[in-house]
Protein backbone atom coordinates (compact mmCIF):
# COMPACT_ATOMS: atom_id res chain seq x y z
CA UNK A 1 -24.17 -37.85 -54.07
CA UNK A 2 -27.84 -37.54 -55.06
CA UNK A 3 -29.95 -35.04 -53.40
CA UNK A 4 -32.67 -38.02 -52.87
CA UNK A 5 -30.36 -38.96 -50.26
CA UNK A 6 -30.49 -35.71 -48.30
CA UNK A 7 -33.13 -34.19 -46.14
CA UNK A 8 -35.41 -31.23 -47.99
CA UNK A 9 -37.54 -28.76 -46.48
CA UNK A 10 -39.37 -25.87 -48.42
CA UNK A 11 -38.02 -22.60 -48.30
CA UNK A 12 -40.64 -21.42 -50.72
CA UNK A 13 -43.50 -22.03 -53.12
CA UNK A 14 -44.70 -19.88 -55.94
CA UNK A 15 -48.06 -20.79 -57.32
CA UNK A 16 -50.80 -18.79 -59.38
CA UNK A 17 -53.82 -20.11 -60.15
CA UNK A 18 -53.32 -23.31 -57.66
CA UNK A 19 -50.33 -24.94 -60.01
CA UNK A 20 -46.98 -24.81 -58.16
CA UNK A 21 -44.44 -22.46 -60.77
CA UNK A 22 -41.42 -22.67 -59.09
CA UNK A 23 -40.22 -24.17 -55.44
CA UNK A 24 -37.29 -23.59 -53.22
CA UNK A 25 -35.87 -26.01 -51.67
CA UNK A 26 -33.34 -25.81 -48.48
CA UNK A 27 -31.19 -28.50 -46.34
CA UNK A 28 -28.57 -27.97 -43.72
CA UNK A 29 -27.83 -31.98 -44.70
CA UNK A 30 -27.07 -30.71 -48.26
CA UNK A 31 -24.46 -27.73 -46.61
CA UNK A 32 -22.77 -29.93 -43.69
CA UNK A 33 -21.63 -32.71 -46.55
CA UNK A 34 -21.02 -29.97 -49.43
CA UNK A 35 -17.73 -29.02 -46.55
CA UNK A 36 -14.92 -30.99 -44.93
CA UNK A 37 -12.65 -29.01 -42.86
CA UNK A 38 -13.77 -25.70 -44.63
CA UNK A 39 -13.64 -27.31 -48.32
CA UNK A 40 -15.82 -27.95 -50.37
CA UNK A 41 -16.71 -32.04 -51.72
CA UNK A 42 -18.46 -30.65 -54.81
CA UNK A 43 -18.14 -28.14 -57.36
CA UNK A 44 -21.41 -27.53 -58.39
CA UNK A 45 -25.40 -28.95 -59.07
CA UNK A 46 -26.76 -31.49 -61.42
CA UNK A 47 -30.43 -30.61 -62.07
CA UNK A 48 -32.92 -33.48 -63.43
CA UNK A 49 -30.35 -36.13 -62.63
CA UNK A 50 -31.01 -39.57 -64.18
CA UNK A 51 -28.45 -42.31 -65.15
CA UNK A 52 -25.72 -39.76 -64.69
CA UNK A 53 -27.24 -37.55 -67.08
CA UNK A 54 -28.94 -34.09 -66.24
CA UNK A 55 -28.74 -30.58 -66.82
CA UNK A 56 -25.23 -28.32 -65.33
CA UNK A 57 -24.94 -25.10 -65.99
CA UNK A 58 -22.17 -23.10 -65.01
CA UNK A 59 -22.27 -21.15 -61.91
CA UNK A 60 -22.43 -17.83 -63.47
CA UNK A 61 -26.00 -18.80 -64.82
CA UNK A 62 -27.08 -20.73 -61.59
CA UNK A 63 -25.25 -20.06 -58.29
CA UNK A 64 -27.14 -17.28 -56.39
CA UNK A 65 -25.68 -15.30 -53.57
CA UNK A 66 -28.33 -15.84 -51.48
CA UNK A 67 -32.23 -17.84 -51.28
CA UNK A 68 -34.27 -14.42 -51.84
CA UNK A 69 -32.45 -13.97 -55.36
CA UNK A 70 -34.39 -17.61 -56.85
CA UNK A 71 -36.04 -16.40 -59.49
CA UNK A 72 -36.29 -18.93 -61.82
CA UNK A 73 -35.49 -23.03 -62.46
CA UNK A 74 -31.87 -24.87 -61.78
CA UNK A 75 -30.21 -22.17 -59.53
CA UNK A 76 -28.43 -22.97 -56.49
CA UNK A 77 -26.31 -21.21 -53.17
CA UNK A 78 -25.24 -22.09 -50.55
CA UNK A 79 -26.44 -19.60 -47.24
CA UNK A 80 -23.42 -19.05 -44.62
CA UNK A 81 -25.58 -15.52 -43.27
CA UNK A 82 -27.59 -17.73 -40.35
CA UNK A 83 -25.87 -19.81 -37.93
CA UNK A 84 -27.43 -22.96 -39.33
CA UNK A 85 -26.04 -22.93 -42.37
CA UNK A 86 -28.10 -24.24 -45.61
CA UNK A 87 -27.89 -25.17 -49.25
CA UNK A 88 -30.99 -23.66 -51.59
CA UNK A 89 -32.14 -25.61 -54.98
């Protein structure tokens, strides 16, 4: 599934100087289809995704327990804490 196909809102925007550094991204359309029946569909994120190609790095460099932990470029978590429930690029 390509995350083109799934609705995006942002979570947050760091810029200095006017130019955007870094943006979080969040979608409960992202969590509902990463879960059937309380498992998961995927096993982790493709970053810069193009003709099957992009950049994967494992989930000890890129999963993060929770949005306010983004620091810097192709992380990823999923947030259970709210009742909503949301996926963070």
């Amino acid at each position: 599934m390509y995350s083109s196909k799934i609705n995006w809102n942002i979570y947050e925007s760091i810029q200095s100087g006017g130019a955007i550094l870094r943006q979080t991204w969040q979608s409960s359309d992202a969590y509902n289809a990463w879960f059937t029946d309380g498992d998961t569909n995927f096993v982790g994120i493709l970053f810069d995704a193009n003709d099957d190609y992009g950049n994967w790095q494992p989930d000890s460099l890129s999963k993060i327990d929770s949005p306010e932990f983004v620091n810097d470029i192709y992380q990823w978590g999923i947030d259970e804490d709210d009742e909503i429930g949301r996926a963070h690029v």
